[in-house]
PDB file of N, CA and C in Angstrom:
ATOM      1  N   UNK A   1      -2.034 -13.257   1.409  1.00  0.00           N
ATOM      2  CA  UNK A   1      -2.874 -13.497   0.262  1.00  0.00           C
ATOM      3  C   UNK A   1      -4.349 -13.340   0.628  1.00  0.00           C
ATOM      4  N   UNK A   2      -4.795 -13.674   1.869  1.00  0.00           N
ATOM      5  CA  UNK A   2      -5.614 -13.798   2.276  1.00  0.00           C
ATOM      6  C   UNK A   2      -6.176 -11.691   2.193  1.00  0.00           C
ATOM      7  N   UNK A   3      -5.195 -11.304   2.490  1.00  0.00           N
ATOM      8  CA  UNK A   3      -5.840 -10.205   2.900  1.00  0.00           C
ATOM      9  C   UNK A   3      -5.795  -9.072   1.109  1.00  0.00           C
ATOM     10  N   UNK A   4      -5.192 -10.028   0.419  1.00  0.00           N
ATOM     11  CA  UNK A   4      -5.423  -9.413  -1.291  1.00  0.00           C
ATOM     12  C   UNK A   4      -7.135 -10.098  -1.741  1.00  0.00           C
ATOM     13  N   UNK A   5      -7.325 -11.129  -1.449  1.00  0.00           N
ATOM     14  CA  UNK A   5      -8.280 -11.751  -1.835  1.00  0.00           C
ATOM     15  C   UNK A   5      -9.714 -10.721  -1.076  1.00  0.00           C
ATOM     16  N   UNK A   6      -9.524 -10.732  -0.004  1.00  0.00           N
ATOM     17  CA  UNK A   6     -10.862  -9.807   0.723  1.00  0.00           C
ATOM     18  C   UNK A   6     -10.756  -8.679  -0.255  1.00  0.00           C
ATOM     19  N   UNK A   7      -9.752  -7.846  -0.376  1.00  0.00           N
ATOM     20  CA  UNK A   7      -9.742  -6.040  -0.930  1.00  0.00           C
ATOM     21  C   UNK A   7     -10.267  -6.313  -2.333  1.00  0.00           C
ATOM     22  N   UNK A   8     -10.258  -7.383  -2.975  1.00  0.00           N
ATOM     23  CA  UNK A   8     -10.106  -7.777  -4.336  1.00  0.00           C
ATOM     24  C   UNK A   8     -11.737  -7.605  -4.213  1.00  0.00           C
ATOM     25  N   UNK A   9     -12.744  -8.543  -3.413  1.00  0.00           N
ATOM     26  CA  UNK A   9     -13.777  -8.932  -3.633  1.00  0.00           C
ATOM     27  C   UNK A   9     -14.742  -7.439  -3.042  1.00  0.00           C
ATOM     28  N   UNK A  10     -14.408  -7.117  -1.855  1.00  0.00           N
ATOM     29  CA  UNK A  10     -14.518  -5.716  -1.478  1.00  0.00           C
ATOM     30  C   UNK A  10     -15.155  -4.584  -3.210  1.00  0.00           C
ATOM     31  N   UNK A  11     -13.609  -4.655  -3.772  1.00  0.00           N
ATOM     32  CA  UNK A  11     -13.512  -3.998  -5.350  1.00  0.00           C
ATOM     33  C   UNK A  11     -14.402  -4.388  -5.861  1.00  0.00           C
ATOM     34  N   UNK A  12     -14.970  -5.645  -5.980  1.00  0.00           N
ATOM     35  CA  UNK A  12     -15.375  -6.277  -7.084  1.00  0.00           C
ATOM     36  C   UNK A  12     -17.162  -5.647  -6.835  1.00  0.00           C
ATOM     37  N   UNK A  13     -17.276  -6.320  -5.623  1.00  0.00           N
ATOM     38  CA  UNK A  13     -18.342  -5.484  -4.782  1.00  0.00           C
ATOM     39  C   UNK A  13     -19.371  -4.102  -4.778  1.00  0.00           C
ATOM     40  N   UNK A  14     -18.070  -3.446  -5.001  1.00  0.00           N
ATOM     41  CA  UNK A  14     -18.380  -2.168  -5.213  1.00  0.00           C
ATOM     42  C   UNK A  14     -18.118  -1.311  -6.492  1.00  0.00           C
ATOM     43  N   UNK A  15     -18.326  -2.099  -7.605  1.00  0.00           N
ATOM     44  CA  UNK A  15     -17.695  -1.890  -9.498  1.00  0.00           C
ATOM     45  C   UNK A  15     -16.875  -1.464  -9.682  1.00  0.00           C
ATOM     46  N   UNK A  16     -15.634  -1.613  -8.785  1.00  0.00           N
ATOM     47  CA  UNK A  16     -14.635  -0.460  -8.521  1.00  0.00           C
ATOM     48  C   UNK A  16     -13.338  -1.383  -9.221  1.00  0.00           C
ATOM     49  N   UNK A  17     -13.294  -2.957  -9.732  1.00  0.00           N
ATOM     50  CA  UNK A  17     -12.380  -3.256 -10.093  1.00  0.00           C
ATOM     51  C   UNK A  17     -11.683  -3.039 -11.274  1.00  0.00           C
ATOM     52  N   UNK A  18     -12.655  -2.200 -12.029  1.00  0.00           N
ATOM     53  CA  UNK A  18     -11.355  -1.891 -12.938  1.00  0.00           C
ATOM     54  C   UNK A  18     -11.208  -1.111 -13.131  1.00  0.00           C
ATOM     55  N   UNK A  19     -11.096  -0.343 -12.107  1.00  0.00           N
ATOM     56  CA  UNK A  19     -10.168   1.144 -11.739  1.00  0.00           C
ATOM     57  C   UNK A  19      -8.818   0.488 -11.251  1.00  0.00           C
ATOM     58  N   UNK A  20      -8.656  -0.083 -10.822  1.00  0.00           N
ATOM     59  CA  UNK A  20      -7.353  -0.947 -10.205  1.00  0.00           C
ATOM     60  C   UNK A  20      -6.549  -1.783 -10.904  1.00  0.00           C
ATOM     61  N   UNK A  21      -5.036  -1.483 -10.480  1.00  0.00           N
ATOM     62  CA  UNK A  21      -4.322  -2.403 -11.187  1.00  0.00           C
ATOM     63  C   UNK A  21      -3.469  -2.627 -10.320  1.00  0.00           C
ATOM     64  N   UNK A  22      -3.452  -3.826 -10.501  1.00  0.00           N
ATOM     65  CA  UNK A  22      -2.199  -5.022  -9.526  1.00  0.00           C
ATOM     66  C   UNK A  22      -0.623  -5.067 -10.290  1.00  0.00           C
ATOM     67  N   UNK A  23       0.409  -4.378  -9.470  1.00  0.00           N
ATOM     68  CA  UNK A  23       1.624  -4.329 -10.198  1.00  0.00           C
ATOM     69  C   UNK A  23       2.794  -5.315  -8.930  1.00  0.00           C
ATOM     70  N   UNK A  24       2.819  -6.204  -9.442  1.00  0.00           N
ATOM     71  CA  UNK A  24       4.161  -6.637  -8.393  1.00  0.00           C
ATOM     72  C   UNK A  24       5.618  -6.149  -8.864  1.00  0.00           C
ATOM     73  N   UNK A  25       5.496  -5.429  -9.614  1.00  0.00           N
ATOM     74  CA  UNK A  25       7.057  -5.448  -9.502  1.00  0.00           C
ATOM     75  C   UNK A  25       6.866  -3.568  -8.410  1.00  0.00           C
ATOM     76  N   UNK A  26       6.092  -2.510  -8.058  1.00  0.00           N
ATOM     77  CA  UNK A  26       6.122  -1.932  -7.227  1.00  0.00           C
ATOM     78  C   UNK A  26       7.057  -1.733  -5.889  1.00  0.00           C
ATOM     79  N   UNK A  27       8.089  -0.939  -5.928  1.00  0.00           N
ATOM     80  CA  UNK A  27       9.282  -1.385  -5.163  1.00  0.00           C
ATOM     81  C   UNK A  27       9.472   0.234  -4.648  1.00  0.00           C
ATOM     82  N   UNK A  28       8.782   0.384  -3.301  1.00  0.00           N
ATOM     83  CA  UNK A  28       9.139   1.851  -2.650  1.00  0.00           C
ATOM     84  C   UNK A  28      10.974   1.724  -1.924  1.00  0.00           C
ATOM     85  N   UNK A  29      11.735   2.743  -2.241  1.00  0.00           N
ATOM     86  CA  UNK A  29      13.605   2.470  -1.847  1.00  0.00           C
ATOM     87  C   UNK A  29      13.686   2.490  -0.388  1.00  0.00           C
ATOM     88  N   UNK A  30      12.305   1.934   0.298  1.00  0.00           N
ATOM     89  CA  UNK A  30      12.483   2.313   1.875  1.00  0.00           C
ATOM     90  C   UNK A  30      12.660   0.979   2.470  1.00  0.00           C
ATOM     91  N   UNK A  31      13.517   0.481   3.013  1.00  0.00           N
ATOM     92  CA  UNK A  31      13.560  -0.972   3.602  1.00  0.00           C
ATOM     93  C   UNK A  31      12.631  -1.238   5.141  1.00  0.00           C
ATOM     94  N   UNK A  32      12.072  -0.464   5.451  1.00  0.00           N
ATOM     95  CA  UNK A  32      11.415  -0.416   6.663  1.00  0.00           C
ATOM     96  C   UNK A  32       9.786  -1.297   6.704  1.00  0.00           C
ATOM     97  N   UNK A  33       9.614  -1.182   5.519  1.00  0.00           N
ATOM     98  CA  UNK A  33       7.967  -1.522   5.195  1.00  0.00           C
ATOM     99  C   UNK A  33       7.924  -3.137   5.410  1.00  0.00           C
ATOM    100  N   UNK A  34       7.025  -3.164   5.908  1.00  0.00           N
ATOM    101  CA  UNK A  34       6.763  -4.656   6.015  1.00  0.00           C
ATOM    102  C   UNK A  34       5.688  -5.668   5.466  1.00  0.00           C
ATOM    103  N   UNK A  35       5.712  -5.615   3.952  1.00  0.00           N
ATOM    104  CA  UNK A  35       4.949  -6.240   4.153  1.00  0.00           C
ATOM    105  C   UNK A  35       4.164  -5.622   1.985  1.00  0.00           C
ATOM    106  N   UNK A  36       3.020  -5.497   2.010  1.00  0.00           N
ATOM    107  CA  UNK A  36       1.920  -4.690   1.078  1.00  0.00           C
ATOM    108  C   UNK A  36       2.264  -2.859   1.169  1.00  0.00           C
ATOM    109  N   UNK A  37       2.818  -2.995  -0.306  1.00  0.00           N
ATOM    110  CA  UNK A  37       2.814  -1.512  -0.082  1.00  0.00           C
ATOM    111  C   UNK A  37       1.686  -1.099  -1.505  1.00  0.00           C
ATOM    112  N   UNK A  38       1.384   0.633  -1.233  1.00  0.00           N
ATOM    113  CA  UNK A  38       0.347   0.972  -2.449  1.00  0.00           C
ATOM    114  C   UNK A  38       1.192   1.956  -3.116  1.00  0.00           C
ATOM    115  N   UNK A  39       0.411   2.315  -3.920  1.00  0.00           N
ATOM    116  CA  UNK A  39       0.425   4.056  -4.804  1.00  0.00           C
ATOM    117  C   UNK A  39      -0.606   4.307  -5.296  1.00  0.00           C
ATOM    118  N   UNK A  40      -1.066   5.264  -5.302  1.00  0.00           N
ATOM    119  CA  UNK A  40      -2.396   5.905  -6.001  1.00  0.00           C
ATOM    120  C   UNK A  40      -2.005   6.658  -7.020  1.00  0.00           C
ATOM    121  N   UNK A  41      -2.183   6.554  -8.623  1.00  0.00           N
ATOM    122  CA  UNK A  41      -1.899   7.137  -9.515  1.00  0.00           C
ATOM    123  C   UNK A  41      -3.184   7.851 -10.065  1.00  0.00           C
ATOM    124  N   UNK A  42      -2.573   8.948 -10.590  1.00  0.00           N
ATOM    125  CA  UNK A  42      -4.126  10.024 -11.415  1.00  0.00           C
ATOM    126  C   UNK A  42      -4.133   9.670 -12.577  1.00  0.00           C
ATOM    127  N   UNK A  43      -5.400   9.165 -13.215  1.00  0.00           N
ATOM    128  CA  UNK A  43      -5.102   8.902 -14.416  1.00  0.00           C
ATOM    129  C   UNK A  43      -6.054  10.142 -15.298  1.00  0.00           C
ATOM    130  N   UNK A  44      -5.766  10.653 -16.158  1.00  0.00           N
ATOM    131  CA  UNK A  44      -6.894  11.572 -17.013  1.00  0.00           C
ATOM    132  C   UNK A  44      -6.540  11.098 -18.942  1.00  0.00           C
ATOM    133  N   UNK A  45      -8.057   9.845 -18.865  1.00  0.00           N
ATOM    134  CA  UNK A  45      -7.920   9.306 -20.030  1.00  0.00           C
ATOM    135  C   UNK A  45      -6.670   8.592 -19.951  1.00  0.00           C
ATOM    136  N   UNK A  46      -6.152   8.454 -21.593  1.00  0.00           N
ATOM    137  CA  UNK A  46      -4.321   7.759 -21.189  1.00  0.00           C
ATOM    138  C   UNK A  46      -3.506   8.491 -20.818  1.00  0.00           C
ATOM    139  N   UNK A  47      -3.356   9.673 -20.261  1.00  0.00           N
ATOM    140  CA  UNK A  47      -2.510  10.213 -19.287  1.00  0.00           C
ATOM    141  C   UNK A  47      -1.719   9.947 -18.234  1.00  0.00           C
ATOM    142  N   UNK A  48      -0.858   9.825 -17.760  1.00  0.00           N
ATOM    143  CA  UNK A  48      -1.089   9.116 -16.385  1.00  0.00           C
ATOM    144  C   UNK A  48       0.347  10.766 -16.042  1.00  0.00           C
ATOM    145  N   UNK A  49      -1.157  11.576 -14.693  1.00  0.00           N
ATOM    146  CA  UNK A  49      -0.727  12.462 -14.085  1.00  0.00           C
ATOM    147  C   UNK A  49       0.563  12.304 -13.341  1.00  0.00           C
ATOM    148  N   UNK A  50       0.265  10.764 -12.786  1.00  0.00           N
ATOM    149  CA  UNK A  50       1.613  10.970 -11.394  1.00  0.00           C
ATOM    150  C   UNK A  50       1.185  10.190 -10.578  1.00  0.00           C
ATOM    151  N   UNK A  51       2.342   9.854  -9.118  1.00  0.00           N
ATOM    152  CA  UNK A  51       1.543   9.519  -8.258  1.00  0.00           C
ATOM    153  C   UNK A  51       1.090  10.437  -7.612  1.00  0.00           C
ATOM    154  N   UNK A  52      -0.087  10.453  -6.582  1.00  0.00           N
ATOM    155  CA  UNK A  52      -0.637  11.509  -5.658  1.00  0.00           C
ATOM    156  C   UNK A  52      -0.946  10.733  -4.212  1.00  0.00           C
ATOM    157  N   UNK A  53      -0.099   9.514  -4.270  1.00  0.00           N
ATOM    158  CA  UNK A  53       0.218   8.976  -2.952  1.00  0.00           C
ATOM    159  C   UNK A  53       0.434   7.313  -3.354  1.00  0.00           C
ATOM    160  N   UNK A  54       0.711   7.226  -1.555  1.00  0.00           N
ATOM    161  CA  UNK A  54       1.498   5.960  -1.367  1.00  0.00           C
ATOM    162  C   UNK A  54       1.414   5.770   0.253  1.00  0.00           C
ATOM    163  N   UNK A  55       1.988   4.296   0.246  1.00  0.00           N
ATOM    164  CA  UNK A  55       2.622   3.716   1.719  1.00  0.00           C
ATOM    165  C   UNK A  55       2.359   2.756   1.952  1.00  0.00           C
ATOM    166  N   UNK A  56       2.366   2.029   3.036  1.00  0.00           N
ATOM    167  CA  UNK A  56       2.180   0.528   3.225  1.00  0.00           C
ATOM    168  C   UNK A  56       2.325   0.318   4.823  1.00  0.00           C
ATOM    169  N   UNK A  57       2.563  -0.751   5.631  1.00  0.00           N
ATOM    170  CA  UNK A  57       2.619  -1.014   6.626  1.00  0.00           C
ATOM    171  C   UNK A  57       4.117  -1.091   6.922  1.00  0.00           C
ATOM    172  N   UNK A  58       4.481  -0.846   8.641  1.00  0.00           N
ATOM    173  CA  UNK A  58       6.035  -0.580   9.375  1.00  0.00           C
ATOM    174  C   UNK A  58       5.895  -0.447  10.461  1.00  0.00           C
ATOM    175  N   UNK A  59       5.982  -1.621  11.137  1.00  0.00           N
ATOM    176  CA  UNK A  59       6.381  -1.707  12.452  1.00  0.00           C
ATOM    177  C   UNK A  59       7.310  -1.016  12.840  1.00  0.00           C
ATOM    178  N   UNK A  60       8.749  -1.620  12.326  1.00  0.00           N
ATOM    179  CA  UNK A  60       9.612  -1.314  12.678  1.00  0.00           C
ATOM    180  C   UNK A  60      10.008   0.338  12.627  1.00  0.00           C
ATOM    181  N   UNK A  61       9.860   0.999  11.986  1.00  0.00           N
ATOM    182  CA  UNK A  61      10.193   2.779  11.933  1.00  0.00           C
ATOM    183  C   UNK A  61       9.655   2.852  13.098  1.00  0.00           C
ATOM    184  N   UNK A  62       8.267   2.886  13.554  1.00  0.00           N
ATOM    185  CA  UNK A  62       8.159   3.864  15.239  1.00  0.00           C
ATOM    186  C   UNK A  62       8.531   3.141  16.131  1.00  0.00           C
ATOM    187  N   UNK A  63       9.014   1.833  15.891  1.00  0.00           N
ATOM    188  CA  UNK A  63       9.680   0.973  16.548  1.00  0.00           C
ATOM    189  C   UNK A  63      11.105   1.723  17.835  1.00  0.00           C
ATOM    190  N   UNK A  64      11.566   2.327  16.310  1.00  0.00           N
ATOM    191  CA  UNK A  64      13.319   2.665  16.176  1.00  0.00           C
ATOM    192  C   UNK A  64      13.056   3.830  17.452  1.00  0.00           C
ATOM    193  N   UNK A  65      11.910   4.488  17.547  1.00  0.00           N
ATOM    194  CA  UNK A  65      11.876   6.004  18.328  1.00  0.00           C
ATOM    195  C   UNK A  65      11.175   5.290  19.601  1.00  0.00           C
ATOM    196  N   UNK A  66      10.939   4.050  20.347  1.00  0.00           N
ATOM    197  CA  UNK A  66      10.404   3.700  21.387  1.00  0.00           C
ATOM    198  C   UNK A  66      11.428   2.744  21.868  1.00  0.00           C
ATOM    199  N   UNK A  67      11.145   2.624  23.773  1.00  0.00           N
ATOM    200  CA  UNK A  67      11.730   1.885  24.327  1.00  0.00           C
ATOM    201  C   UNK A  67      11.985   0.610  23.550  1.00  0.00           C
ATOM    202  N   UNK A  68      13.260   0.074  23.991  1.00  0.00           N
ATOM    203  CA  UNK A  68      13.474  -1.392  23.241  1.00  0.00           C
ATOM    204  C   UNK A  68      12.342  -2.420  23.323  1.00  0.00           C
ATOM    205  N   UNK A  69      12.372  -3.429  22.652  1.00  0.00           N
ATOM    206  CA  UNK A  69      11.254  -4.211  22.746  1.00  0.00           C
ATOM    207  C   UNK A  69       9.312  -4.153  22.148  1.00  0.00           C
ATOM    208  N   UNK A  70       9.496  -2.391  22.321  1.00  0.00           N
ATOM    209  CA  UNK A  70       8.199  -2.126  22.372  1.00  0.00           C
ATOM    210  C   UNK A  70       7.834  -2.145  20.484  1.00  0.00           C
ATOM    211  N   UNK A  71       6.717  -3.138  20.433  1.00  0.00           N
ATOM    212  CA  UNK A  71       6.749  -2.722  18.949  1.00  0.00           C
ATOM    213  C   UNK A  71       5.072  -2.093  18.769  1.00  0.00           C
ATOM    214  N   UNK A  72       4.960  -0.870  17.958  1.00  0.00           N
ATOM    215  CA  UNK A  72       3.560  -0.132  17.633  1.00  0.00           C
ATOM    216  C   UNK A  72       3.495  -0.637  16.550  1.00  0.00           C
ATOM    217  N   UNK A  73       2.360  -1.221  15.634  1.00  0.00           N
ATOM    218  CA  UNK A  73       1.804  -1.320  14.528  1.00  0.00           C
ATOM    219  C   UNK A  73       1.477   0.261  14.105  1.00  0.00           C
ATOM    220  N   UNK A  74       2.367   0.227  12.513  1.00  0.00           N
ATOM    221  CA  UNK A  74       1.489   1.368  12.091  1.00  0.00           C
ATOM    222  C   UNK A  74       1.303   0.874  10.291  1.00  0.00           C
ATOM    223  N   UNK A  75       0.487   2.063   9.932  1.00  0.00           N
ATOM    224  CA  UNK A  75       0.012   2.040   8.426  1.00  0.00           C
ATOM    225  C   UNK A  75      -0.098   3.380   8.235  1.00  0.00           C
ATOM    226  N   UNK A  76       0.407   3.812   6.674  1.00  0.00           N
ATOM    227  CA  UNK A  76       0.514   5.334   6.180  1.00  0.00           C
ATOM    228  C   UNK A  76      -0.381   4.946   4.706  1.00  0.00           C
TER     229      UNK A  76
END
């Protein structure tokens, strides 16, 4: 929570908050993620183009390709 509250004020900061929208129900079909995931959607007017990205944090995936034990932090 702590680390929604900084990005929030960050936004707020920079007039950028209401370009943003907070969706919890957001559910990527990858069980690996740990944690905050995103998407970046295009919007043109009420349009809404698509997404044009995504990802979140996963230890565990480069985990799976390194010696046992060894865990890498990553973010996409």
């Amino acid at each position: 929570m702590e680390d929604l509250r900084i990005l929030f004020e960050y936004l707020e900061a920079m007039d950028k908050l209401k370009l943003i929208s907070f969706d919890l129900s957001l559910a990527h079909g990858l069980d690996y993620y740990m944690g905050i995931i995103y998407e970046a959607v295009c919007m043109l007017g009420n349009t809404q183009v698509g997404s044009i990205g995504g990802g979140g944090h996963y230890d565990n995936l480069v985990s799976m390709f390194q010696e046992v034990g060894k865990i890498t932090p990553c973010v996409v």
